[in-house]
Protein backbone atom coordinates (compact mmCIF):
# COMPACT_ATOMS: atom_id res chain seq x y z
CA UNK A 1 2.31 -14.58 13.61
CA UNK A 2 4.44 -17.05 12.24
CA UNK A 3 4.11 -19.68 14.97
CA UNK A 4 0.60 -20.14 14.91
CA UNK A 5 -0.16 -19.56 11.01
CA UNK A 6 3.36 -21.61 9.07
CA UNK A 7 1.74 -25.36 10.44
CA UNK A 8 -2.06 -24.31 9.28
CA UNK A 9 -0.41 -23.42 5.62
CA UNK A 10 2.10 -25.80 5.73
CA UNK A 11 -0.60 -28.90 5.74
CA UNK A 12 -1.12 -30.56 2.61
CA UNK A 13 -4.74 -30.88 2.35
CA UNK A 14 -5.01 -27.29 2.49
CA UNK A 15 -4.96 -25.85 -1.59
CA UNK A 16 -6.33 -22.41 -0.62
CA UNK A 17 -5.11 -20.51 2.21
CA UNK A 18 -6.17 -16.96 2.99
CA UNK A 19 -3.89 -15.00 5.60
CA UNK A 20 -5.14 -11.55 6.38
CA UNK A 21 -2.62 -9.25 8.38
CA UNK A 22 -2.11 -5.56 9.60
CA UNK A 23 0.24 -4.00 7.42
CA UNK A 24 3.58 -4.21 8.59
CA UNK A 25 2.87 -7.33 9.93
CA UNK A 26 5.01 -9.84 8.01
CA UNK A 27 2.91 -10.71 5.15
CA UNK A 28 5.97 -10.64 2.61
CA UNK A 29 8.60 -12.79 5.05
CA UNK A 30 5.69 -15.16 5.70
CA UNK A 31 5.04 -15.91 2.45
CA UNK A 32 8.40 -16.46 1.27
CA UNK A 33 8.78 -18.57 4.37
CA UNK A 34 5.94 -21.21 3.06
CA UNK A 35 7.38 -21.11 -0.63
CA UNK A 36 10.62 -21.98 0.70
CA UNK A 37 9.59 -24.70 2.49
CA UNK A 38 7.37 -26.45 -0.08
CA UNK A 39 10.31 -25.74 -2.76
CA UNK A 40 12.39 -27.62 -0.44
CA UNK A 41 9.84 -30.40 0.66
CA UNK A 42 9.46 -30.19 -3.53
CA UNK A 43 5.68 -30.12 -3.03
CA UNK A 44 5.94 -27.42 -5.59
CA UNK A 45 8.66 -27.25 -8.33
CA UNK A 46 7.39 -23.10 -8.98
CA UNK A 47 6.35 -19.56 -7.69
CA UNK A 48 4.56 -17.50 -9.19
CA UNK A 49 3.83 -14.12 -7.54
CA UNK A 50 0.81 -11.96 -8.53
CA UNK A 51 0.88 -7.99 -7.26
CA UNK A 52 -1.17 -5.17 -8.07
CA UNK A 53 1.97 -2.96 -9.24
CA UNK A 54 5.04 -3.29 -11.35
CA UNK A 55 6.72 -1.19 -8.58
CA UNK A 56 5.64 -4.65 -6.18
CA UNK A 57 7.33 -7.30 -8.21
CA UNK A 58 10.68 -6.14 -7.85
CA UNK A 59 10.24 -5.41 -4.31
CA UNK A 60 9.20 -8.98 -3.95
CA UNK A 61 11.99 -10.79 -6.19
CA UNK A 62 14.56 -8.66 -3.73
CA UNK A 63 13.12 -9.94 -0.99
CA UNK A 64 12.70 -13.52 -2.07
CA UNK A 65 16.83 -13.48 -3.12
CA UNK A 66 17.24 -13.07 0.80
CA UNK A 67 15.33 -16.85 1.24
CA UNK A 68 17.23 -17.95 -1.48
CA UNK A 69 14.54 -18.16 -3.97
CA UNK A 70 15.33 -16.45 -7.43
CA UNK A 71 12.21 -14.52 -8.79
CA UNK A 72 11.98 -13.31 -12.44
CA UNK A 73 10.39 -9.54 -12.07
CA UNK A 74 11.13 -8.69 -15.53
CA UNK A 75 9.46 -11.75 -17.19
CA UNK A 76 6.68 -11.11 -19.79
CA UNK A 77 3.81 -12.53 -21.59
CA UNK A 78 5.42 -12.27 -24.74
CA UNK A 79 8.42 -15.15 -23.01
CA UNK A 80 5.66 -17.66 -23.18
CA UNK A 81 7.78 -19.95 -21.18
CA UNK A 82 9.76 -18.49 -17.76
CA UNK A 83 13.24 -18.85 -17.97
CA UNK A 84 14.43 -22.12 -16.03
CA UNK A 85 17.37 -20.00 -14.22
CA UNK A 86 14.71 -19.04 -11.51
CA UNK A 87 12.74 -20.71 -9.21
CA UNK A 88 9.25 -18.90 -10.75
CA UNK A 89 8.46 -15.24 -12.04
CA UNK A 90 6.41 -12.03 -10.86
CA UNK A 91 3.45 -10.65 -12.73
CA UNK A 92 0.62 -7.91 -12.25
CA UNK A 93 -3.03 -8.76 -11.80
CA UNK A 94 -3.23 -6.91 -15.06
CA UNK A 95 -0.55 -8.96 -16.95
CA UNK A 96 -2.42 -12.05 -15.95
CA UNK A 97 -5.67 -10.65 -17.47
CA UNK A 98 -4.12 -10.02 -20.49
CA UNK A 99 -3.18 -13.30 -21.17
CA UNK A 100 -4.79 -15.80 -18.78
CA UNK A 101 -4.33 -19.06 -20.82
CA UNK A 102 -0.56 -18.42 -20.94
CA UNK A 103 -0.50 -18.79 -16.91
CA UNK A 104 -2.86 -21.45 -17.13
CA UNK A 105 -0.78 -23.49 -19.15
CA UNK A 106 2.15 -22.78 -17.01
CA UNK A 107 0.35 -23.73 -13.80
CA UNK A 108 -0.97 -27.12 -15.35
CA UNK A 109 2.53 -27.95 -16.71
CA UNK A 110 4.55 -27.54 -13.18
CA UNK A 111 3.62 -27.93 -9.59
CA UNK A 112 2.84 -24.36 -8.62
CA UNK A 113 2.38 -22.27 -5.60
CA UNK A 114 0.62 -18.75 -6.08
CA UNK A 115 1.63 -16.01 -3.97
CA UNK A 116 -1.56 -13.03 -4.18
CA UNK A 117 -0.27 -10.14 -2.58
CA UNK A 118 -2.99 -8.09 -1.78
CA UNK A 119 -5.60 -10.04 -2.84
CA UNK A 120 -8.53 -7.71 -2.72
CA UNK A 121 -6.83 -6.30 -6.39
CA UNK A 122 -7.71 -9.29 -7.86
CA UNK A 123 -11.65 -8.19 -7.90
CA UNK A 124 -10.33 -4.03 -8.95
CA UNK A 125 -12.39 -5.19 -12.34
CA UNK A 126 -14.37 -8.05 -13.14
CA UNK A 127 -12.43 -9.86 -16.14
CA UNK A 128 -8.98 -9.71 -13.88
CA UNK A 129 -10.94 -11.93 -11.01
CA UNK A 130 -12.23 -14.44 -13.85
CA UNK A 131 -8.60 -14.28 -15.33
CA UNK A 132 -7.08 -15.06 -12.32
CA UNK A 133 -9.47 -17.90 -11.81
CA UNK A 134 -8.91 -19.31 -15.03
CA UNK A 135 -5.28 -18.91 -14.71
CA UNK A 136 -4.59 -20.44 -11.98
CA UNK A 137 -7.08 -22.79 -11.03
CA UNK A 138 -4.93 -25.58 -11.75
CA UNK A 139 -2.40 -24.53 -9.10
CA UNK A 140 -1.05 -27.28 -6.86
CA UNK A 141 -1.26 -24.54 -3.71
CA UNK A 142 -2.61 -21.12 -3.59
CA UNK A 143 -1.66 -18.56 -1.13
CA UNK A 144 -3.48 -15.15 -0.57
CA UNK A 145 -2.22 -12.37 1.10
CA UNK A 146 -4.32 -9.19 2.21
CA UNK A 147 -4.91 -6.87 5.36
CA UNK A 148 -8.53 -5.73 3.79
CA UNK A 149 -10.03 -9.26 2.90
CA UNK A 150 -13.16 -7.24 1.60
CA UNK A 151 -14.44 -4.94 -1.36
CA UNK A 152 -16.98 -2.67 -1.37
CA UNK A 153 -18.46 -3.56 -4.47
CA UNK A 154 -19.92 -6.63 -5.38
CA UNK A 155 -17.16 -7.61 -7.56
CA UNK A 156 -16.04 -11.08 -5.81
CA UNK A 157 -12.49 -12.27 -4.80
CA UNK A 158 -11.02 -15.35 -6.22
CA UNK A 159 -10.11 -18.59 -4.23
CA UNK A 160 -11.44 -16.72 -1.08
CA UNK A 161 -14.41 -18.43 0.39
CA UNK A 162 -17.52 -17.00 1.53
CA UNK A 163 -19.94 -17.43 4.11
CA UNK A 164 -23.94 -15.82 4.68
CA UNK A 165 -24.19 -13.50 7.30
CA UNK A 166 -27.72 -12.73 8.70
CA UNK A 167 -29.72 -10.27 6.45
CA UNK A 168 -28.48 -12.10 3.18
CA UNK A 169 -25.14 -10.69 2.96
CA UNK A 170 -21.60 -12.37 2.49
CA UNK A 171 -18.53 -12.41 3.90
CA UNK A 172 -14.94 -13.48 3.07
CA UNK A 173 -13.65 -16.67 5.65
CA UNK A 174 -10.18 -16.08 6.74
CA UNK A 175 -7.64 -19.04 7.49
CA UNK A 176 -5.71 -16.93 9.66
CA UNK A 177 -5.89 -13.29 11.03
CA UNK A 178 -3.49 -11.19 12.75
CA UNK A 179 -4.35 -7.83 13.22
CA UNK A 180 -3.18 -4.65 14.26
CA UNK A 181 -3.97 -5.09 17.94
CA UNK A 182 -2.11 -8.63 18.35
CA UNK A 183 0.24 -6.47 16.55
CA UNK A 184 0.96 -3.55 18.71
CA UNK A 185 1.01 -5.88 21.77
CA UNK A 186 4.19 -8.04 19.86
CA UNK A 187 6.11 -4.74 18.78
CA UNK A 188 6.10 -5.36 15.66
CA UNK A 189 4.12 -2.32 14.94
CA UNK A 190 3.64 1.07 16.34
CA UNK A 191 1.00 3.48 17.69
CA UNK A 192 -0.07 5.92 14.78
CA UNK A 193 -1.28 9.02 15.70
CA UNK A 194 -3.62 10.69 13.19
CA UNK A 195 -4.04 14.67 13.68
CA UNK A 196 -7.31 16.26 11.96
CA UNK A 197 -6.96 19.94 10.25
CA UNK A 198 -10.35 21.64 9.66
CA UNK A 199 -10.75 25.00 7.68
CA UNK A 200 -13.29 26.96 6.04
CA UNK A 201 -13.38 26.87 2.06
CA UNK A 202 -14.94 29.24 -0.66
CA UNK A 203 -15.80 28.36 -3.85
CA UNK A 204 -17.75 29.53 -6.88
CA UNK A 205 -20.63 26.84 -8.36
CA UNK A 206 -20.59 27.20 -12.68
CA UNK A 207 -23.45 29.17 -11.79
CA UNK A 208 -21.22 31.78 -9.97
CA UNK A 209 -22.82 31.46 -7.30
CA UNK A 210 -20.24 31.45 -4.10
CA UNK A 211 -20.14 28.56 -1.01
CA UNK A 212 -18.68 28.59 1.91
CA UNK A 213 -17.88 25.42 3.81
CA UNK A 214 -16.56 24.08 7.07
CA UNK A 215 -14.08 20.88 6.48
CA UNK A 216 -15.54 18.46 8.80
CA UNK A 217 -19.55 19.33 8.95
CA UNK A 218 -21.69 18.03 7.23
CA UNK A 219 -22.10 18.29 3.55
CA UNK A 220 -23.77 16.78 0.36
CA UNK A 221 -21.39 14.66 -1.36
CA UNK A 222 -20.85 17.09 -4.27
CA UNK A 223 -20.27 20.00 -1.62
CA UNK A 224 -17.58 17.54 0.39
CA UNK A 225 -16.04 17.10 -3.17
CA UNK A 226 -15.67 20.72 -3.71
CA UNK A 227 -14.64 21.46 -0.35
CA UNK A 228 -11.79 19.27 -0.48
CA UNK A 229 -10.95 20.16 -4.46
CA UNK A 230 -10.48 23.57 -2.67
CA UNK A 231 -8.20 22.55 -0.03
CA UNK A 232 -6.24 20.54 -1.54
CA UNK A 233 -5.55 23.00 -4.48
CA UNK A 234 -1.93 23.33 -4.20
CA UNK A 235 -2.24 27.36 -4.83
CA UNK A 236 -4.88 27.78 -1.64
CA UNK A 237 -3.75 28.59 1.63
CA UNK A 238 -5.04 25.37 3.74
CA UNK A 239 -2.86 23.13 1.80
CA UNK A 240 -0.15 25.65 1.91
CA UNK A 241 -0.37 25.92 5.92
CA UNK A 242 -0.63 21.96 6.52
CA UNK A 243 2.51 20.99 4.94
CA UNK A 244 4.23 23.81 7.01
CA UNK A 245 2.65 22.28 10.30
CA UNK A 246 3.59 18.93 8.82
CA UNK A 247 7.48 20.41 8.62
CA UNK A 248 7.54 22.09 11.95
CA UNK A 249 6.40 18.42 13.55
CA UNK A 250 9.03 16.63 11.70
CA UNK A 251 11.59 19.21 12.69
CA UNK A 252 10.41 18.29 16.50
CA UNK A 253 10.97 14.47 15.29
CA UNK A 254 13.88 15.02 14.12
CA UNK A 255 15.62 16.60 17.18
CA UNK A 256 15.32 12.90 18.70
CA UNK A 257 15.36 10.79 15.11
CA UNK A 258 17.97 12.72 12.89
CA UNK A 259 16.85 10.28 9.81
CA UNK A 260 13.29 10.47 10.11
CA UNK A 261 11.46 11.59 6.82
CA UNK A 262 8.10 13.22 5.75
CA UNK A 263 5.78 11.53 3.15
CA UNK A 264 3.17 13.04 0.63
CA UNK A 265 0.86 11.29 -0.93
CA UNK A 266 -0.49 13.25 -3.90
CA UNK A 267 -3.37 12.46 -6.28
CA UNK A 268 -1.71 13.28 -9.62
CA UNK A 269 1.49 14.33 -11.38
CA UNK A 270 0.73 17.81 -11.49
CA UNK A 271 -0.60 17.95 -7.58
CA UNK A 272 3.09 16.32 -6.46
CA UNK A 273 5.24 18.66 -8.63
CA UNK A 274 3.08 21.45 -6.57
CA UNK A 275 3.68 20.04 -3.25
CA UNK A 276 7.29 19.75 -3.81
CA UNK A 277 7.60 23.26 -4.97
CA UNK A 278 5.62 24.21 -1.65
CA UNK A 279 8.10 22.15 -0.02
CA UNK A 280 10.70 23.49 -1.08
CA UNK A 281 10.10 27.00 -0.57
CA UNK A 282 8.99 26.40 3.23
CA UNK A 283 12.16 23.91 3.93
CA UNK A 284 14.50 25.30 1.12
CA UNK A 285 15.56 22.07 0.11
CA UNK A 286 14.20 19.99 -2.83
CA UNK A 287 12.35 16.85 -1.58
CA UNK A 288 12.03 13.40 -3.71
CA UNK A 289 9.52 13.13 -6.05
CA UNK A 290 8.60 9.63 -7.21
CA UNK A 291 6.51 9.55 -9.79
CA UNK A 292 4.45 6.54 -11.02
CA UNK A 293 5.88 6.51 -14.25
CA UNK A 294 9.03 6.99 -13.71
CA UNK A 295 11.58 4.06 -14.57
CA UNK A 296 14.21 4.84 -11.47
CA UNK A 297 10.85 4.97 -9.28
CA UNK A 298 12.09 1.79 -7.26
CA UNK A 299 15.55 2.90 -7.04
CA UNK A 300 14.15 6.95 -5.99
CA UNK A 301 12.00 5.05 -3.11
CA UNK A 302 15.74 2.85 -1.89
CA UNK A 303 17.73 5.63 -2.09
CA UNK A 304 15.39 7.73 -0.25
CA UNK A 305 14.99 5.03 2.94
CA UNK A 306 18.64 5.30 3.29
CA UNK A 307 19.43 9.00 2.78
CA UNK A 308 18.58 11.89 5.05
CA UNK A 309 16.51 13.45 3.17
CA UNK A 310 13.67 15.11 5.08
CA UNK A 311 10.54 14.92 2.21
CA UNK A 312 9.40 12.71 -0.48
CA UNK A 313 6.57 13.34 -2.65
CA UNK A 314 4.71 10.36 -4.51
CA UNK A 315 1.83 9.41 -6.74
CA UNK A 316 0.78 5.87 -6.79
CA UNK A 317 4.24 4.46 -5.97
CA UNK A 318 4.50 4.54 -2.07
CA UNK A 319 0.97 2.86 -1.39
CA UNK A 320 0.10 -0.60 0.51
CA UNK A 321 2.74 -3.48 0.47
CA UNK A 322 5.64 -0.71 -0.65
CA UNK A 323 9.01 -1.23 1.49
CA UNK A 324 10.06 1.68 3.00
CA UNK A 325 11.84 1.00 6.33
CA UNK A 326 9.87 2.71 9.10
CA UNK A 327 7.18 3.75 7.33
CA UNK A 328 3.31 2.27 7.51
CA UNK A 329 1.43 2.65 4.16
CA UNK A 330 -2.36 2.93 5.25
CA UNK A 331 -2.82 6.41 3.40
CA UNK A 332 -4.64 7.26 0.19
CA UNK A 333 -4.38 10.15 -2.20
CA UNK A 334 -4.83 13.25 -2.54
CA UNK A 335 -2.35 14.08 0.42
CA UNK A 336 -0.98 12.06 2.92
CA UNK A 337 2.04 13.64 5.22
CA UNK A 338 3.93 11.31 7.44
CA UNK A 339 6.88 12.13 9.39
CA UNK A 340 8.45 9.38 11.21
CA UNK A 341 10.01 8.94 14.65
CA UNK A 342 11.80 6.06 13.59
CA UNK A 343 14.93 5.67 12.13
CA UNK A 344 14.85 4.55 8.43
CA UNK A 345 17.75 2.34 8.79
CA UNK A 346 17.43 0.87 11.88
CA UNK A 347 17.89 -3.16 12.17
CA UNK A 348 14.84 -5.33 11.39
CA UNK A 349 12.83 -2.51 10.08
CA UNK A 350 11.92 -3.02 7.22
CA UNK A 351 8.15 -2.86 5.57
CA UNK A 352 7.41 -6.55 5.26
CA UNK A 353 7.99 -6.40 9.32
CA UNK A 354 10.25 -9.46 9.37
CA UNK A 355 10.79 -9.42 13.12
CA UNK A 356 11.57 -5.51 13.25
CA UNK A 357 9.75 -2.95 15.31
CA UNK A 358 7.73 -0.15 13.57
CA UNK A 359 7.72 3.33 14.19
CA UNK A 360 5.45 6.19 16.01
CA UNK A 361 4.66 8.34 13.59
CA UNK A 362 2.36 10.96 13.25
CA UNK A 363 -0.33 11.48 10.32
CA UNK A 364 -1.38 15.23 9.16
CA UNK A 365 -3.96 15.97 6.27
CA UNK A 366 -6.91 14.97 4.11
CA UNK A 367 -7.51 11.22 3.57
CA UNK A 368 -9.71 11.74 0.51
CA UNK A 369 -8.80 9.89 -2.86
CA UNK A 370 -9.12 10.90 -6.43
CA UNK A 371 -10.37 14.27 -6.02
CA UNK A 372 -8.54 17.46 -8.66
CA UNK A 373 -8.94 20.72 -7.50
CA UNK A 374 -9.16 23.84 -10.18
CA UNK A 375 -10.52 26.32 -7.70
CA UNK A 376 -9.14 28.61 -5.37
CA UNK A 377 -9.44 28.82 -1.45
CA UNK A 378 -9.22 30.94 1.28
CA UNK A 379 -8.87 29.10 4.12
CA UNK A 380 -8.01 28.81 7.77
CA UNK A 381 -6.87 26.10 9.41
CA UNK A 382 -5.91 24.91 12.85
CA UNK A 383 -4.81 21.42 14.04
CA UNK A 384 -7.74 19.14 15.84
CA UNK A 385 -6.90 17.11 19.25
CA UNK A 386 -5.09 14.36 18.47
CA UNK A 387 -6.44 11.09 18.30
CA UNK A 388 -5.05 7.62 18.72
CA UNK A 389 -6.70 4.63 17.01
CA UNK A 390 -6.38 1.26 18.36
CA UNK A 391 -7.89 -1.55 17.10
């Protein structure tokens, strides 16, 4: 990726640059490739980096320290100035919103380059894309980072530029785009094989009246929303069985891959103490649970990608652009088990996918998000044919 994209950004009539990218692909080395080079070239004389989650700044200043650059990940609004000891600071799209005349000031008093990591956040509500407009409009070079350079609302995405489609319709003009296929074909990511459970769930309406439903016909909306409040109720049976299919495959995976791990992605706090309990009883050991607002969060998620820990159970911690050696991060909540055929600490694998390879791994469950579940099921379930996506 590098090769054909670092001359396009490089170029100094180009202000805005938008680089989309599978994940896994590099995004995180690439960037802090460019900033590097303008710092040095002293096109810019700062860096600020804007991500979607505190968990995402810290990632990023420790991978910026390995090109040298020092990022403040701890620096607040309430500084006012950034401490001259770094080279420029980390922030949330939300800490920009709350204060977008603070960055604007700091971007009109230095030569800046902006680093958006994932983008797309940057239109999550309407007042953080006119913040971040505002902010940093006056930046000397802009940078945006994404592998889904698209919303589906109609909430637009700063500094990315649009174009009319037939019928009326917009869409987003990429500077560069490396996708999964170019991807798979340069090993720096792996085939992910995503198995489908069905099962039959039974509920009761408020009326009392009782439904029965068949996970992958079709549905209303509000019966698919039941249906899957059932099965993923962590005290149903189709839940229950998955993760114990999910444990037999990473036993299998682990016979080749001693250090490969299992992921859950749950919905809420109370959903991924469940799972772990459910874990534990079927494996008998207590996985990880990382919790978003836990303060060791960041340190849970390092020490787990080096351990050999078999399980770790998250909410809203290991999503896109998290670091986790070996893993992809393409899965939403409510539940999202991964395990791995690739060793965690293997050389060059890393999350950003600075020249390593990525693993095989194999994906089991719902892919559903934001859904609770208060009723009971009685399920069956049995695992579909596989299915490998390409693109």
């Amino acid at each position: 990726m590098a090769a054909g994209c670092l001359p396009r950004v490089l170029q100094a009539a180009r202000r805005d640059f938008l680089l989309v990218a599978t994940p896994g692909a590099g995004k995180t080395a690439y960037a802090l490739t460019v900033a590097a080079e303008l710092l040095a070239r002293r096109e810019v004389a700062t860096l600020t980096i804007v991500t979607p989650t505190e968990h995402l700044k810290h990632q990023w200043a420790e991978a910026a320290a390995r090109f040298g650059i020092a990022i403040d990940s701890a620096y607040r609004n309430s500084q006012g100035r950034a401490s001259a000891d770094f080279h420029g600071v980390a922030v949330t799209y939300a800490q920009v919103a709350a204060h977008p005349a603070l960055h604007r000031q700091r971007a009109e008093n230095r030569r800046m380059l902006v680093v958006f990591d994932e983008i797309h956040h940057a239109g999550d509500a309407l007042s953080w894309g006119d913040a971040v407009k505002e902010s940093f409009d006056p930046a000397r070079r802009r940078l945006a980072l994404t592998g889904t350079p698209f919303r589906s609302d109609a909430n637009p995405i700063p500094f990315v530029t649009y174009v009319d489609e037939p019928g009326g319709g917009k869409r987003s003009s990429s500077d560069y785009v490396y996708g999964y296929g170019p991807a798979l074909d340069d090993s720096v990511v792996r085939p992910v094989i995503f198995l489908a459970y069905s099962g039959e769930m039974r509920w009761r309406t408020r009326a009392g009246d009782e439904i029965t439903a068949t996970l992958g016909t079709p549905m209303t909306k509000d019966q698919i929303a039941q249906a899957w409040r059932t099965a993923l109720d962590p005290a149903g049976e189709w839940v229950s069985r998955v993760l114990e299919a999910a444990d037999k495959r990473l036993t299998e995976v682990r016979r080749g891959m001693p250090d490969a791990g299992g992921l859950v992605i749950a919905g809420d706090h109370e959903d991924a103490r469940a799972y772990a309990a459910l874990l534990r009883g079927k494996t008998g050991k207590r996985p990880v649970v990382v919790l978003s607002d836990d303060p060791a969060a960041s340190q849970k998620i390092s020490a787990f990608a080096a351990s050999e820990d078999r399980w770790m159970v998250a909410v809203r911690m290991v999503s896109e652009g998290v670091d986790i050696p070996a893993w992809p991060s393409a899965c939403t909540p409510p539940a999202c088990l991964l395990p791995c055929s690739s060793p965690r600490r293997s050389a060059g694998s890393s999350g950003s996918g600075a020249g390593g390879r990525r693993p095989r791994c194999s994906s089991f469950g719902p892919r559903a998000a934001g859904l609770r579940r208060r009723t009971r099921s009685r399920t069956g379930s049995h695992p579909a044919c596989p299915r490998r996506r390409r693109t």
